[in-house]
PDB file of N, CA and C in Angstrom:
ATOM      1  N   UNK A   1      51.563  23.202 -61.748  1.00  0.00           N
ATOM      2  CA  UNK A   1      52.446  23.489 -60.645  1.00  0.00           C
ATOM      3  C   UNK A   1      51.839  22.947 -59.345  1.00  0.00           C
ATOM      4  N   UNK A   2      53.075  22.255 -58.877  1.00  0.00           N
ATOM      5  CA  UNK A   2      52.349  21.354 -57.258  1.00  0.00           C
ATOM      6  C   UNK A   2      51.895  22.917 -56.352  1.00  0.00           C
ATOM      7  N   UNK A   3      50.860  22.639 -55.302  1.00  0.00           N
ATOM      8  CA  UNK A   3      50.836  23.214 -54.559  1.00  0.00           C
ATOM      9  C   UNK A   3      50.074  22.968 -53.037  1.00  0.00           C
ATOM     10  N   UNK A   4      50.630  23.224 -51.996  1.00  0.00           N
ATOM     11  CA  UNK A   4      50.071  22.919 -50.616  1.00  0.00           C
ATOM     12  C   UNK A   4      48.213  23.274 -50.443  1.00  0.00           C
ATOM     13  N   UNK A   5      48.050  22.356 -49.770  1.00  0.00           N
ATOM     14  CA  UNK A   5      46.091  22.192 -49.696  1.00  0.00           C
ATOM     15  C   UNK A   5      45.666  21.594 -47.613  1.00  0.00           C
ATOM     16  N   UNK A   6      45.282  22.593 -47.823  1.00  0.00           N
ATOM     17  CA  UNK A   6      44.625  21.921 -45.988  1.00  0.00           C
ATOM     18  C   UNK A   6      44.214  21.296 -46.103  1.00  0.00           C
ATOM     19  N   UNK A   7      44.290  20.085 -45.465  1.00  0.00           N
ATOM     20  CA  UNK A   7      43.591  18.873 -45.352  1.00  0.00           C
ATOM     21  C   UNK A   7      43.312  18.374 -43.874  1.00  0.00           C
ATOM     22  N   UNK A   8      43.829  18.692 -42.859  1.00  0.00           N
ATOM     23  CA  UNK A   8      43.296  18.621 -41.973  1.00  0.00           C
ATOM     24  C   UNK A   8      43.852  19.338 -40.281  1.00  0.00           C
ATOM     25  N   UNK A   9      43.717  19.019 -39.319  1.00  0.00           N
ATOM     26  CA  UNK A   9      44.427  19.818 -38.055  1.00  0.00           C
ATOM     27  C   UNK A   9      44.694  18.816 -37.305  1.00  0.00           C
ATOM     28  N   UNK A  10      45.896  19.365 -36.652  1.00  0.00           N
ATOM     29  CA  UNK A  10      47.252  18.772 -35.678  1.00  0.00           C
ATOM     30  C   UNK A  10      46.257  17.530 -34.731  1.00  0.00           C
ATOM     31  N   UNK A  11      45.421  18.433 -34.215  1.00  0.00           N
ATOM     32  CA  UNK A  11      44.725  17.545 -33.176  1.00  0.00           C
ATOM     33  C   UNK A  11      43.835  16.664 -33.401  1.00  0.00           C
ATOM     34  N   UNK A  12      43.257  16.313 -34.499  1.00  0.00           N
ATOM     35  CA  UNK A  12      42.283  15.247 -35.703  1.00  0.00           C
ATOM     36  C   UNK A  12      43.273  14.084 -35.567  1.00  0.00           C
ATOM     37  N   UNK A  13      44.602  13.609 -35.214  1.00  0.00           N
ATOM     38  CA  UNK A  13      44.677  12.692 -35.426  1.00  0.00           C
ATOM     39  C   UNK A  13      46.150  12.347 -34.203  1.00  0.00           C
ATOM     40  N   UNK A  14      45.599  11.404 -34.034  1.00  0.00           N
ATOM     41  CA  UNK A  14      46.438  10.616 -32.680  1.00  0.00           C
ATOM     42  C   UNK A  14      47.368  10.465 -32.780  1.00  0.00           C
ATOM     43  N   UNK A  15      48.604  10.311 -32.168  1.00  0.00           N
ATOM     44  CA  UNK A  15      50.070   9.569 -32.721  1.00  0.00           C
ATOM     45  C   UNK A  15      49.711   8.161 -33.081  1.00  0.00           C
ATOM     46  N   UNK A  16      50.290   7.624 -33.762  1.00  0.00           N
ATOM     47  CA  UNK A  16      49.770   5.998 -34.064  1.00  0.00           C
ATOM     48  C   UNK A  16      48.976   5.631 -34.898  1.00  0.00           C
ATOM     49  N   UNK A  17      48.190   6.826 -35.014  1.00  0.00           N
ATOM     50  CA  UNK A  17      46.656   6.672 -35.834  1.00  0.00           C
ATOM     51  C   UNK A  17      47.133   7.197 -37.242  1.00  0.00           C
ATOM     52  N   UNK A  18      45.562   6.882 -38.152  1.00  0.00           N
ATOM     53  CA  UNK A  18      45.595   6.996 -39.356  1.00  0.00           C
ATOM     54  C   UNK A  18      44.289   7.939 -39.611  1.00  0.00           C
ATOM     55  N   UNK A  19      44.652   8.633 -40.631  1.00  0.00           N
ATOM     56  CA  UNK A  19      42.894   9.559 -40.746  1.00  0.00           C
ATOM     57  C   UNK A  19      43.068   9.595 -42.383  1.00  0.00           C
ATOM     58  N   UNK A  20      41.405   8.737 -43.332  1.00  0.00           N
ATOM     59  CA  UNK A  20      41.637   9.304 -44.550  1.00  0.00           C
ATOM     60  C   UNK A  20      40.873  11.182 -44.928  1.00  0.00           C
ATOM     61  N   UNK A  21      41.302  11.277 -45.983  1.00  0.00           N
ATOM     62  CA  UNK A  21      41.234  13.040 -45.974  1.00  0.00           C
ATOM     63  C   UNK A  21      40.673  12.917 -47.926  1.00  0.00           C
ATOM     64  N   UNK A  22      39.496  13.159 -48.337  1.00  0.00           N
ATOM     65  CA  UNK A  22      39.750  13.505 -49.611  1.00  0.00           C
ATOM     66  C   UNK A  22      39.499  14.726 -50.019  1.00  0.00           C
ATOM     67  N   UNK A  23      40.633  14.681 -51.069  1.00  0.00           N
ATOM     68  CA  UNK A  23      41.286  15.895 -51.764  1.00  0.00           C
ATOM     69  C   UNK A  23      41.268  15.776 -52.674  1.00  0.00           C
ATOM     70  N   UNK A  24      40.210  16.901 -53.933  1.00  0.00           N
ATOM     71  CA  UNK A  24      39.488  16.715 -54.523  1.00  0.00           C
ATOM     72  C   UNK A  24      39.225  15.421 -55.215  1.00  0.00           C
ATOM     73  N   UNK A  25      39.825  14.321 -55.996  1.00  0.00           N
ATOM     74  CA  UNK A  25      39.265  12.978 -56.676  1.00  0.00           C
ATOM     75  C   UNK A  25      40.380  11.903 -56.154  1.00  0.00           C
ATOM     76  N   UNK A  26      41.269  12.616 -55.007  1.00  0.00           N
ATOM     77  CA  UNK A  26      42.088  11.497 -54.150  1.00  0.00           C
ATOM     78  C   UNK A  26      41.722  11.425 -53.045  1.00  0.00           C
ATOM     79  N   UNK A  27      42.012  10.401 -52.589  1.00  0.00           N
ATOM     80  CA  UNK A  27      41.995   9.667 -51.384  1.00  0.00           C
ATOM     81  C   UNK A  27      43.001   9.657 -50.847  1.00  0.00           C
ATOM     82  N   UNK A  28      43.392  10.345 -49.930  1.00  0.00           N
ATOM     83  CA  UNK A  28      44.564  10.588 -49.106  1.00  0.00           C
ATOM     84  C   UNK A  28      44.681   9.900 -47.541  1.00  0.00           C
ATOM     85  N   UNK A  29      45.520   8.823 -47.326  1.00  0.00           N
ATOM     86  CA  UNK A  29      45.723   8.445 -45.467  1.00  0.00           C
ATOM     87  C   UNK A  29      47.066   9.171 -44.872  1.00  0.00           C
ATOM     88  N   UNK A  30      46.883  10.256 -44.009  1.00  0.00           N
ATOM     89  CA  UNK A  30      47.399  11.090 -43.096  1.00  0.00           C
ATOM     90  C   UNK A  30      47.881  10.066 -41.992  1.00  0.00           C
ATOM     91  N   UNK A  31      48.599   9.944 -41.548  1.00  0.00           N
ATOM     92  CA  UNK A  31      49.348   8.923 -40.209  1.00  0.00           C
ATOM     93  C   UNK A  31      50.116  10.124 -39.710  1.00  0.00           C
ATOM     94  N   UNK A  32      50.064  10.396 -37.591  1.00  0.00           N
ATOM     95  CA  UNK A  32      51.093  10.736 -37.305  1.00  0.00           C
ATOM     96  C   UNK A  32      51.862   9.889 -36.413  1.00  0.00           C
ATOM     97  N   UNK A  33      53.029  10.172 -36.883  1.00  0.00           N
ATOM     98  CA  UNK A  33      53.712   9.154 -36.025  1.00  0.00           C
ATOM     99  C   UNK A  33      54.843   9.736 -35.347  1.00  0.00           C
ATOM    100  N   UNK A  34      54.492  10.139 -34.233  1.00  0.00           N
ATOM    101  CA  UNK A  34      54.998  10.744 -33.287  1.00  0.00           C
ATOM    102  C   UNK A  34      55.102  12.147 -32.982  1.00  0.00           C
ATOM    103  N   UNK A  35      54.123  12.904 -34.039  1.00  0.00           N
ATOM    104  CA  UNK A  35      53.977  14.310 -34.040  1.00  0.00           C
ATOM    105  C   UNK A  35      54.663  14.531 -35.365  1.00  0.00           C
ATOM    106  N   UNK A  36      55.349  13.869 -36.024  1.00  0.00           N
ATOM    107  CA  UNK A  36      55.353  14.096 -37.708  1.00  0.00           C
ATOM    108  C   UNK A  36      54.621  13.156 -38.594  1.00  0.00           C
ATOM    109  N   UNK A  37      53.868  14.229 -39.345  1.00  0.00           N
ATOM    110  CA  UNK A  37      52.910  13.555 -40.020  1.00  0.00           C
ATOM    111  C   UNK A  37      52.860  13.260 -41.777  1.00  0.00           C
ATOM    112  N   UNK A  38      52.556  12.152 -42.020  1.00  0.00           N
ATOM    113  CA  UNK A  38      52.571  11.708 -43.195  1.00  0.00           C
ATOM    114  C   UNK A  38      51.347  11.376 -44.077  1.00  0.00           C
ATOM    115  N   UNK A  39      51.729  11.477 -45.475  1.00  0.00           N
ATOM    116  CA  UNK A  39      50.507  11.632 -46.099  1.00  0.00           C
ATOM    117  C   UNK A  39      51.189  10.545 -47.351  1.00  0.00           C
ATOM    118  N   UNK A  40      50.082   9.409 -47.899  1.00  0.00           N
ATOM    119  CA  UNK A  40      49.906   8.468 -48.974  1.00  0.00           C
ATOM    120  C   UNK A  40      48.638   7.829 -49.495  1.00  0.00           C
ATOM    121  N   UNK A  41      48.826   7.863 -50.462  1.00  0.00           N
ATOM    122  CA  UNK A  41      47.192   6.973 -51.322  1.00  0.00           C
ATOM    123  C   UNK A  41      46.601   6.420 -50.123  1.00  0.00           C
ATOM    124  N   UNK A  42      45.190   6.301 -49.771  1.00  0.00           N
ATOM    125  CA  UNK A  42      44.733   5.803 -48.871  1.00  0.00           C
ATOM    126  C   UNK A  42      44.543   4.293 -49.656  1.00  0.00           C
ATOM    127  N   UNK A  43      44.428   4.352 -51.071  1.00  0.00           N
ATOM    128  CA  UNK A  43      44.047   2.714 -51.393  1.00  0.00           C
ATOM    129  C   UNK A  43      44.947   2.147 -51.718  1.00  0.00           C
ATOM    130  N   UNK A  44      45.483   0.185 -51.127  1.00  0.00           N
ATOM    131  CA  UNK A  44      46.528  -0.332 -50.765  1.00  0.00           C
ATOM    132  C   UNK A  44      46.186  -1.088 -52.339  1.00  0.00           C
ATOM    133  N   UNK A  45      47.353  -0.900 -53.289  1.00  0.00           N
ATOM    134  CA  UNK A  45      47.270  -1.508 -54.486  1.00  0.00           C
ATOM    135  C   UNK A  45      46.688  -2.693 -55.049  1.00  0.00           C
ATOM    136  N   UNK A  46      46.622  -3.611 -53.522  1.00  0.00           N
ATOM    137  CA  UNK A  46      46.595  -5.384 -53.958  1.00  0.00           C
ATOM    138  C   UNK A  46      45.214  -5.281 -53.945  1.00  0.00           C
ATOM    139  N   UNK A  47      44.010  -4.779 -53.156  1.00  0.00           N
ATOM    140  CA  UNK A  47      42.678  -5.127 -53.434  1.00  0.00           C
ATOM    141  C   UNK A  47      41.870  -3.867 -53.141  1.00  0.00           C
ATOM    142  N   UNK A  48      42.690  -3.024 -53.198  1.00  0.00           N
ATOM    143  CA  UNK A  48      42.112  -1.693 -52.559  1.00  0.00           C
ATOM    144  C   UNK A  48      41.115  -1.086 -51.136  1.00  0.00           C
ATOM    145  N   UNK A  49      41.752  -1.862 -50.082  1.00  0.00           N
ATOM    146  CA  UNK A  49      41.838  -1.706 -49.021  1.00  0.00           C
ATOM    147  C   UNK A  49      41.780  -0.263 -48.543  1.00  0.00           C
ATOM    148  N   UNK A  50      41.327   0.299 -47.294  1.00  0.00           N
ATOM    149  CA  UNK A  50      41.421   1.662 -46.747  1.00  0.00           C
ATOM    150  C   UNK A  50      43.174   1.783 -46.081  1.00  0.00           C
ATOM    151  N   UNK A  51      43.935   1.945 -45.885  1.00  0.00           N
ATOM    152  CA  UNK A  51      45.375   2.364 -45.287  1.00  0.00           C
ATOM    153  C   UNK A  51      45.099   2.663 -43.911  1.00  0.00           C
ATOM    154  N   UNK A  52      44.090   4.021 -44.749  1.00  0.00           N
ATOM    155  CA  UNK A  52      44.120   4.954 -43.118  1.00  0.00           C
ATOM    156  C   UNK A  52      43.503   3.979 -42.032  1.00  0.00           C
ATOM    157  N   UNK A  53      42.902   3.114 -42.150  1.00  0.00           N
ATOM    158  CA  UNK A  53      42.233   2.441 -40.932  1.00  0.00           C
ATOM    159  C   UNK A  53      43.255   1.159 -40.585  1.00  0.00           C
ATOM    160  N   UNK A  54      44.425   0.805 -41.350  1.00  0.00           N
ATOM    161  CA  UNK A  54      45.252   0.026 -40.902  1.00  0.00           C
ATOM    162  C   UNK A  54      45.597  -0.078 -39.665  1.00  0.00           C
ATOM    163  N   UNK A  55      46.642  -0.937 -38.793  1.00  0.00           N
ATOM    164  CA  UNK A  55      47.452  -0.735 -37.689  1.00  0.00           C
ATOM    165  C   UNK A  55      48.640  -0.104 -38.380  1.00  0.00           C
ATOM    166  N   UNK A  56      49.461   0.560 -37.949  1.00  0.00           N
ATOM    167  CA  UNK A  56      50.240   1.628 -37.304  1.00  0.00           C
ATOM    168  C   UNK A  56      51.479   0.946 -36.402  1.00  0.00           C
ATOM    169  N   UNK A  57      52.357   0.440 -36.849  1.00  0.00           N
ATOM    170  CA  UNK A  57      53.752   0.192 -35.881  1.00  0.00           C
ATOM    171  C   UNK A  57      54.916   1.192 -36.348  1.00  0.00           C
ATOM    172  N   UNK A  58      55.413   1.941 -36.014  1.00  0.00           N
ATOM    173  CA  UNK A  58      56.363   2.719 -36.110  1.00  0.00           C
ATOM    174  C   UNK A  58      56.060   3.070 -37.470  1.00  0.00           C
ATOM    175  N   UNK A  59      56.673   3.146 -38.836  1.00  0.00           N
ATOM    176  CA  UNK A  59      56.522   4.103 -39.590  1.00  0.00           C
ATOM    177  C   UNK A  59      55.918   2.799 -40.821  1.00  0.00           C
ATOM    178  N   UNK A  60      54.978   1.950 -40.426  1.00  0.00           N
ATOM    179  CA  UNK A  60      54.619   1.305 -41.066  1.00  0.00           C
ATOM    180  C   UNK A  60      53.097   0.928 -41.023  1.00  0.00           C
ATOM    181  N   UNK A  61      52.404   0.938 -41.991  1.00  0.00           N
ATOM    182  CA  UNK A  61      51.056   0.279 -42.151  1.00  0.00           C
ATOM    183  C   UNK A  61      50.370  -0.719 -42.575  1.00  0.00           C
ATOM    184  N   UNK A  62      50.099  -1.645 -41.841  1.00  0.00           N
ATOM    185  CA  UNK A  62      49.404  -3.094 -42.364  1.00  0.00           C
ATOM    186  C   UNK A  62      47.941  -2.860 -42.808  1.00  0.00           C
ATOM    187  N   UNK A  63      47.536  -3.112 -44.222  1.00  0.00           N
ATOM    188  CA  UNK A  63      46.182  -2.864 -44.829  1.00  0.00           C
ATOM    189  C   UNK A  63      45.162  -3.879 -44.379  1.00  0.00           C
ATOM    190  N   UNK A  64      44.429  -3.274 -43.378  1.00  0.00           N
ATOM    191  CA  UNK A  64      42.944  -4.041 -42.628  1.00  0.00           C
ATOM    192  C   UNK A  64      42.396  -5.176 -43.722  1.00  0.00           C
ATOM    193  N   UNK A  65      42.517  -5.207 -44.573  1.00  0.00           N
ATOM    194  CA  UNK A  65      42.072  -6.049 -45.489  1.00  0.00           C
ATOM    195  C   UNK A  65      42.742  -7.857 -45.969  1.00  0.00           C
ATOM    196  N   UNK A  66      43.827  -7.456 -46.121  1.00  0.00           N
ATOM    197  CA  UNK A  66      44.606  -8.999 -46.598  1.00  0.00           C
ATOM    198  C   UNK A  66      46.080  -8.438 -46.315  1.00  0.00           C
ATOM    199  N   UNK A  67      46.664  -7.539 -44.937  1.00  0.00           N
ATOM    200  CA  UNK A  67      47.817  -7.557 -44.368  1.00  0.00           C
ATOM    201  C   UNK A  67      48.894  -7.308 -45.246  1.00  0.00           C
ATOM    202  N   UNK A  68      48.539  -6.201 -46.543  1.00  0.00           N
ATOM    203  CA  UNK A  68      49.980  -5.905 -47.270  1.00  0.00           C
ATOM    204  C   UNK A  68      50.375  -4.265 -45.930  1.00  0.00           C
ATOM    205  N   UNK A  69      52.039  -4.500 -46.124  1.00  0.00           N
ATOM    206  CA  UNK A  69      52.329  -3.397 -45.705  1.00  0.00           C
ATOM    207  C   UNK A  69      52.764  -2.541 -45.837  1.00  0.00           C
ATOM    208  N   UNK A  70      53.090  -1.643 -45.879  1.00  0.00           N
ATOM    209  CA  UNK A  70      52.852   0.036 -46.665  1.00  0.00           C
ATOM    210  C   UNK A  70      54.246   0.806 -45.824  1.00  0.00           C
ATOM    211  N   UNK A  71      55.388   1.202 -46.216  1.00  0.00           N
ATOM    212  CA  UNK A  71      56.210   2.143 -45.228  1.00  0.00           C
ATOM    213  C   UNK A  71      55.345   3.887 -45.816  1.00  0.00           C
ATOM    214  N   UNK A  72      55.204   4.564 -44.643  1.00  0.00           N
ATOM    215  CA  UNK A  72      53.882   5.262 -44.693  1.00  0.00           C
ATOM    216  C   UNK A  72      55.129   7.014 -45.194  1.00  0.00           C
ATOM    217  N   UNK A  73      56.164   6.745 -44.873  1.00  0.00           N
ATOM    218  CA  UNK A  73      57.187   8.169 -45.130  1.00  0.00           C
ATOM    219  C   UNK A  73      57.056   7.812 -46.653  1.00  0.00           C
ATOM    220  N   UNK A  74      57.784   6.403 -47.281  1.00  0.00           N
ATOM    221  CA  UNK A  74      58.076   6.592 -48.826  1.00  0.00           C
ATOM    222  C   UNK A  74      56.724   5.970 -49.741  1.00  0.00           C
ATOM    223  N   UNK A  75      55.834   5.105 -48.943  1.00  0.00           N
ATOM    224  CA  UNK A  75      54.801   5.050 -49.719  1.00  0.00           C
ATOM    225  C   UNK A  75      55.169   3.487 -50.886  1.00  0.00           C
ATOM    226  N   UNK A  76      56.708   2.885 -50.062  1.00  0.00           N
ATOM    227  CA  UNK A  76      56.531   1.392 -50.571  1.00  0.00           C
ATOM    228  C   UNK A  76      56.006   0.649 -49.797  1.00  0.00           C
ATOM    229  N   UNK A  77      55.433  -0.570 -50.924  1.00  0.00           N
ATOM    230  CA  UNK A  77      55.093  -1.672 -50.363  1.00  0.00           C
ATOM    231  C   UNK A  77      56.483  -2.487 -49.595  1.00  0.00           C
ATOM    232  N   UNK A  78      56.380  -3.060 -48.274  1.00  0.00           N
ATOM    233  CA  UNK A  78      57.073  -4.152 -47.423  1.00  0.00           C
ATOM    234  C   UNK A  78      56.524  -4.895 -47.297  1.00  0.00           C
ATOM    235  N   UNK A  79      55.656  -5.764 -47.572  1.00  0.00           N
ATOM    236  CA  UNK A  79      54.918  -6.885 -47.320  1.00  0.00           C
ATOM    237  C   UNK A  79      53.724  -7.144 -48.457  1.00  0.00           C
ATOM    238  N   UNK A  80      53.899  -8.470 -48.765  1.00  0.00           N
ATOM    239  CA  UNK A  80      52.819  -9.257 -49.865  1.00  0.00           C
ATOM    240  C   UNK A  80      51.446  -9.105 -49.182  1.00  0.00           C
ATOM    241  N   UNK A  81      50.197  -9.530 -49.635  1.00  0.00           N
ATOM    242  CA  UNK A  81      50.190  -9.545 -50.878  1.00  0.00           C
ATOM    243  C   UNK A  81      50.328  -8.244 -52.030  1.00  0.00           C
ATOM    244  N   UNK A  82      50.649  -6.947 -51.442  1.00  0.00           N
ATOM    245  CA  UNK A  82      50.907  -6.096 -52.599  1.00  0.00           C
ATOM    246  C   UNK A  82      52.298  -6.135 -53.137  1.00  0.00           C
ATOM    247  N   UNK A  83      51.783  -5.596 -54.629  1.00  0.00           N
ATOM    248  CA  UNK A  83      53.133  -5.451 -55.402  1.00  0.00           C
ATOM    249  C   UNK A  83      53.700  -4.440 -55.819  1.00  0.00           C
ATOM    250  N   UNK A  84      53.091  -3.136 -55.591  1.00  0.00           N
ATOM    251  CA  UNK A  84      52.918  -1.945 -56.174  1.00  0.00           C
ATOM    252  C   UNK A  84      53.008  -1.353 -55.111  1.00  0.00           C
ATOM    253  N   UNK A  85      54.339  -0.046 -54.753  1.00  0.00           N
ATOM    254  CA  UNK A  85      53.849   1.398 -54.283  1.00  0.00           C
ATOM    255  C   UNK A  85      52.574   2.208 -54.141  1.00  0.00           C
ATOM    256  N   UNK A  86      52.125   2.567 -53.352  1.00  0.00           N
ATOM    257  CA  UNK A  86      51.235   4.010 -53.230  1.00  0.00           C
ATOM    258  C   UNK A  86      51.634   5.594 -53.268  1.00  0.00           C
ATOM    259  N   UNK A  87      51.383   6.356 -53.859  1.00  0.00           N
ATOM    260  CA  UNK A  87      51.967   7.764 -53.870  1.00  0.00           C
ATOM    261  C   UNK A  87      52.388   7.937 -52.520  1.00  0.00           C
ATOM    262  N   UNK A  88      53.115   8.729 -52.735  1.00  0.00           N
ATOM    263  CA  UNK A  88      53.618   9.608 -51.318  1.00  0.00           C
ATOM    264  C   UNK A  88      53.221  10.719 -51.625  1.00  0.00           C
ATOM    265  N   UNK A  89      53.146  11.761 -50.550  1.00  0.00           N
ATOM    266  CA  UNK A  89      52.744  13.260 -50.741  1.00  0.00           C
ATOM    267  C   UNK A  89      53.527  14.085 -49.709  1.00  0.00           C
ATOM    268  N   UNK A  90      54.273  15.561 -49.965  1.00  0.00           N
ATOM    269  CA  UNK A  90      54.929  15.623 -49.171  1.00  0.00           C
ATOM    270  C   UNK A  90      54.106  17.005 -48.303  1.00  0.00           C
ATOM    271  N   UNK A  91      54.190  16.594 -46.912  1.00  0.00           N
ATOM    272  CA  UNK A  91      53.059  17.183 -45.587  1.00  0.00           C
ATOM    273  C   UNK A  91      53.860  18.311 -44.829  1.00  0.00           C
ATOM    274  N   UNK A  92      53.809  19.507 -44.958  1.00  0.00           N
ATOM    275  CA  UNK A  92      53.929  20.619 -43.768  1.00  0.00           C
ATOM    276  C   UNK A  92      52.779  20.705 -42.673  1.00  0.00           C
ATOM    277  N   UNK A  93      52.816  21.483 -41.809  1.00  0.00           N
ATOM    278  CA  UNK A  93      52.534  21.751 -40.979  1.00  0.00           C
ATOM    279  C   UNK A  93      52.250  23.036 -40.517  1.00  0.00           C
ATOM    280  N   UNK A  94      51.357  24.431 -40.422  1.00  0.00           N
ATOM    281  CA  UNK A  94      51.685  25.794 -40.251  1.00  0.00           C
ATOM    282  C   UNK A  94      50.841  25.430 -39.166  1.00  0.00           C
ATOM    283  N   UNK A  95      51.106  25.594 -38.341  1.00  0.00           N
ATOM    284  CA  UNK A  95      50.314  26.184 -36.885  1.00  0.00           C
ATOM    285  C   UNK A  95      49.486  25.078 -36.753  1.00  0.00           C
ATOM    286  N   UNK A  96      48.784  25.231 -36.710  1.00  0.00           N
ATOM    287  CA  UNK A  96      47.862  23.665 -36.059  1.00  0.00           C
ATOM    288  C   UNK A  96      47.372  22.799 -37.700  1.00  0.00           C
ATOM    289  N   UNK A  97      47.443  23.785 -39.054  1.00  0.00           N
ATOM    290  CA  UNK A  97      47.041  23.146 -40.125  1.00  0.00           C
ATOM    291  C   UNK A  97      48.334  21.882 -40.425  1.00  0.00           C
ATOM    292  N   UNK A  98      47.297  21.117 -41.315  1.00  0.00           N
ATOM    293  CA  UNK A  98      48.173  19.880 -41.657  1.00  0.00           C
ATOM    294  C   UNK A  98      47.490  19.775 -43.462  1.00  0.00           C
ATOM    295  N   UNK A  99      49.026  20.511 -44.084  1.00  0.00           N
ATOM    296  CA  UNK A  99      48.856  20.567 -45.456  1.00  0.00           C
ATOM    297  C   UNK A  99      49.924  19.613 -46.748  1.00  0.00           C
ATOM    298  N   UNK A 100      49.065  19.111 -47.430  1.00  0.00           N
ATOM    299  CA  UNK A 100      49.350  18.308 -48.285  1.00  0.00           C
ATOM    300  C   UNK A 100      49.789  18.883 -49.876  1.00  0.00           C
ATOM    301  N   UNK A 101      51.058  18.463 -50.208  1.00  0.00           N
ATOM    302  CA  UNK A 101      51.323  19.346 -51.599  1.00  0.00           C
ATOM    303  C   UNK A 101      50.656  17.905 -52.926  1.00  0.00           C
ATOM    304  N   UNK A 102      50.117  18.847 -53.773  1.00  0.00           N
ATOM    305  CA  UNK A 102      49.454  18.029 -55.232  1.00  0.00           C
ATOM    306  C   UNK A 102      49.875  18.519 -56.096  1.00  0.00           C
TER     307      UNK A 102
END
């Protein structure tokens, strides 16, 4: 049974920005983007790149590595060289916590 896990707080991460978070044997990249925050595989399928340290344009992430891009709400790939999705995870919020369901 899925269930919600703290992973990190409201103020840990910038609008725009990316923060990775691991949870227990995943690697999770947290993005908020605009005060709603999102959670996906931090590793970008094509060479396994970090996410969370990507750039950040509106609800999208370019992987610091070889520029695949990631839509960071559903966790598809928009841009080569990846070919493959990253999980999505779906993120509440209670009070200043920022929790991730597994």
């Amino acid at each position: 049974m899925a269930e919600f896990v703290k992973v990190a707080k409201t103020g840990e991460i910038s609008p725009g920005e990316g923060k990775a978070v691991d949870v227990g044997t995943r690697r999770i990249a947290l993005f908020n983007i605009d005060g709603t925050f999102y959670a996906i595989d931090d590793t970008c399928t094509h060479r396994g790149g970090p996410l969370s340290d990507g750039m950040v344009v509106g609800t999208e992430v370019t992987c610091p590595w070889h520029g695949a891009v990631f839509d960071v709400n559903t966790g598809s790939v928009l841009g080569a060289p990846a070919q493959r999705d990253v999980a999505r995870y779906a993120v509440r919020v209670e009070g200043e916590d920022i929790e991730v369901e597994l």
